[in-house]
N, C-alpha and C. Protein backbone atom coordinates (compact mmCIF):
# COMPACT_ATOMS: atom_id res chain seq x y z
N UNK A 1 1.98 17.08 -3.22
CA UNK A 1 1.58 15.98 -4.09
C UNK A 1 2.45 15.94 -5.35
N UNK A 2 2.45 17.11 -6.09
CA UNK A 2 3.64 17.16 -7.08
C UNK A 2 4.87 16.70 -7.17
N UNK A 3 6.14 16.98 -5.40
CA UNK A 3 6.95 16.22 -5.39
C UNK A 3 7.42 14.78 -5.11
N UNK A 4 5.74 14.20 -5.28
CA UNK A 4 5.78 12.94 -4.87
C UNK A 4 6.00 12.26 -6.53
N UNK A 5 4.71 12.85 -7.00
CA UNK A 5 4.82 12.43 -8.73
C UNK A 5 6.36 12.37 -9.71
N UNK A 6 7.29 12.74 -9.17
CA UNK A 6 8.14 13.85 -9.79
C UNK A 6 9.41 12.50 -9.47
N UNK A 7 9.31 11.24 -8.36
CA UNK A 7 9.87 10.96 -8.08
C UNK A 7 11.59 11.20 -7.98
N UNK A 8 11.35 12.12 -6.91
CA UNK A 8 12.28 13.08 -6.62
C UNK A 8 13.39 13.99 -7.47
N UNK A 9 12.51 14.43 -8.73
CA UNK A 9 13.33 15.14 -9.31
C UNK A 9 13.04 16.67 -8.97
N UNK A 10 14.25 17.34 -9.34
CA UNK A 10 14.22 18.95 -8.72
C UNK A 10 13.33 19.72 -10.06
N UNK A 11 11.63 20.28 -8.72
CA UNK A 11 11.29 21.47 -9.79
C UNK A 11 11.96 22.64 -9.64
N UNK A 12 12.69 22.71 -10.95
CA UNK A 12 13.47 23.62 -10.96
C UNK A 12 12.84 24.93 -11.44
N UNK A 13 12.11 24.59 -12.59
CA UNK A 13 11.44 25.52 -13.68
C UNK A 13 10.13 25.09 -14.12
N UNK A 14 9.44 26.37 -14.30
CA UNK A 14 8.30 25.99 -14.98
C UNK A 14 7.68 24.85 -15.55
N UNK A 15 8.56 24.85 -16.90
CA UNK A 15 8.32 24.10 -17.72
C UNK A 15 8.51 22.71 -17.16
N UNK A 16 9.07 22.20 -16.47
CA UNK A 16 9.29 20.70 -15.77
C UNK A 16 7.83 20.50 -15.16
N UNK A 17 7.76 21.70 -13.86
CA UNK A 17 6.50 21.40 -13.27
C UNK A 17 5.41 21.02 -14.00
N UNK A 18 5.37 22.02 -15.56
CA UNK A 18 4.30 21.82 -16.36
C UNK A 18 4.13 20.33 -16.57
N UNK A 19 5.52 20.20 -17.09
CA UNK A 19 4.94 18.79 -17.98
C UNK A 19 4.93 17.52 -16.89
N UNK A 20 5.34 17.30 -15.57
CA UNK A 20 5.21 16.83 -14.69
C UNK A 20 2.99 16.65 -14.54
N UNK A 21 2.92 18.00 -14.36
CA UNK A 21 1.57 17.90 -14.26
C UNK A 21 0.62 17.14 -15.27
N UNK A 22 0.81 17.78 -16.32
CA UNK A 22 0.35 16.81 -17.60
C UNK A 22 0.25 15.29 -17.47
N UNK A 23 0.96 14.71 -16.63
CA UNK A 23 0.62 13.23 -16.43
C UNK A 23 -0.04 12.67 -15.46
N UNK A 24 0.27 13.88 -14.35
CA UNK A 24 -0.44 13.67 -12.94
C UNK A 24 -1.59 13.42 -12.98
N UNK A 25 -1.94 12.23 -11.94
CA UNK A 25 -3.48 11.69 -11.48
C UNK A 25 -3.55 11.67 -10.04
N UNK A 26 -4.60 11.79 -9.87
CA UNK A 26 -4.92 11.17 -8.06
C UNK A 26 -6.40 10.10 -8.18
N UNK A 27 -6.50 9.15 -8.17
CA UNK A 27 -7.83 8.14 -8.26
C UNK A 27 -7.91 7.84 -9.58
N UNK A 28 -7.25 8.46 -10.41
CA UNK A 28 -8.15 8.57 -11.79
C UNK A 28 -8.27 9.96 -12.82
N UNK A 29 -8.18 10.58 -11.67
CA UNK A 29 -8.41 11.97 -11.80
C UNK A 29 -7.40 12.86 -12.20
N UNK A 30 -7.82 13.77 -12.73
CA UNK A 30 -6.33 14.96 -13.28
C UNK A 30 -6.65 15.64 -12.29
N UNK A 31 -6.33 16.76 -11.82
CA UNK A 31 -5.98 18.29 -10.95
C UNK A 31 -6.42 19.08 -11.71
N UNK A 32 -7.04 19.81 -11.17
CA UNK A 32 -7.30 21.30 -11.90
C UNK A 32 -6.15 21.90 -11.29
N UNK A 33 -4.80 22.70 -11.88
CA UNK A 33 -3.93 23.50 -11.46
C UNK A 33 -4.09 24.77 -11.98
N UNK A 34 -3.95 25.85 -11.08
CA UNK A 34 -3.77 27.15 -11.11
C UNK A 34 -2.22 27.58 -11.06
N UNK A 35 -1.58 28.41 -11.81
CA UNK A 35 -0.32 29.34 -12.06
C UNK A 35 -0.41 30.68 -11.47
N UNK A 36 -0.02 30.75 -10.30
CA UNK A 36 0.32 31.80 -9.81
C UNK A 36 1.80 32.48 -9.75
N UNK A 37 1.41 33.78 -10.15
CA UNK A 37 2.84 34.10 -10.53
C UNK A 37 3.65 35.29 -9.41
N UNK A 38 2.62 34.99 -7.89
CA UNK A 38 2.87 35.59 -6.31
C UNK A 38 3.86 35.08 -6.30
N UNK A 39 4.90 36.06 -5.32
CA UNK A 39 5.37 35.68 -4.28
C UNK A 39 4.84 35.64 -3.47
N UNK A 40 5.42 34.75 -2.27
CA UNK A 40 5.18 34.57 -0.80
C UNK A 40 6.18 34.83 0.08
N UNK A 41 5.63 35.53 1.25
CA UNK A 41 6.52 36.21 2.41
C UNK A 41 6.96 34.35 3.23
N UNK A 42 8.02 34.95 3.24
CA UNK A 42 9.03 33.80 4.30
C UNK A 42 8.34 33.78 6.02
N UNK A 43 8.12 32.50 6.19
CA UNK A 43 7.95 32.19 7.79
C UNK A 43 6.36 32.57 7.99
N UNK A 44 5.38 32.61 7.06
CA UNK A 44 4.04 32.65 7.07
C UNK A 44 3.52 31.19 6.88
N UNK A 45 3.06 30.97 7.87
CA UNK A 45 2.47 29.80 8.18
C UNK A 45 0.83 29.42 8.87
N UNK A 46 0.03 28.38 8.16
CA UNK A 46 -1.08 28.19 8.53
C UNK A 46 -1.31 28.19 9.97
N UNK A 47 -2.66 28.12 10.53
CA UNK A 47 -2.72 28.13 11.75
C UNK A 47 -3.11 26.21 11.86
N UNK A 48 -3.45 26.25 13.30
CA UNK A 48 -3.41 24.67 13.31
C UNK A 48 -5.30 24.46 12.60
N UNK A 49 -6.23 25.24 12.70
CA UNK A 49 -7.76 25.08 13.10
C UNK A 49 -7.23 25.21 10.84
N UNK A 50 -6.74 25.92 10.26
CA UNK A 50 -6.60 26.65 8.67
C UNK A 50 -6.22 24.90 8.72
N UNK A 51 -5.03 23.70 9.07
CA UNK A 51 -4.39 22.87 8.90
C UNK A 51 -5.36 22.15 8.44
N UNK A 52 -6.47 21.47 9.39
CA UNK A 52 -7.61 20.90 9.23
C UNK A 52 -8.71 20.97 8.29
N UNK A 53 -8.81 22.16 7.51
CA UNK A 53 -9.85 21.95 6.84
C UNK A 53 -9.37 21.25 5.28
């Protein structure tokens, strides 16, 4: 959803994403966003039944 808002600019850094978010809506609505500061393992992927909910 973010790189839709962003109209195709590169999140490069933090601070972009941040202030990207700051304007973001969906209906009306802001996002509650969480900052996670994980990595994630490469080639881990949802299952199809995880896709759906």
């Amino acid at each position: 959803m973010l790189e839709n808002h962003g109209n195709g600019d590169i999140l490069d850094s933090v601070d972009k994403m941040l202030s990207l978010i700051k304007i973001m809506t969906w209906k009306g609505i802001r996002p509650i966003i969480y900052f996670l500061e994980k990595s994630f393992e490469k080639g881990i992927r949802l299952t199809k039944k995880n896709e759906e909910i």
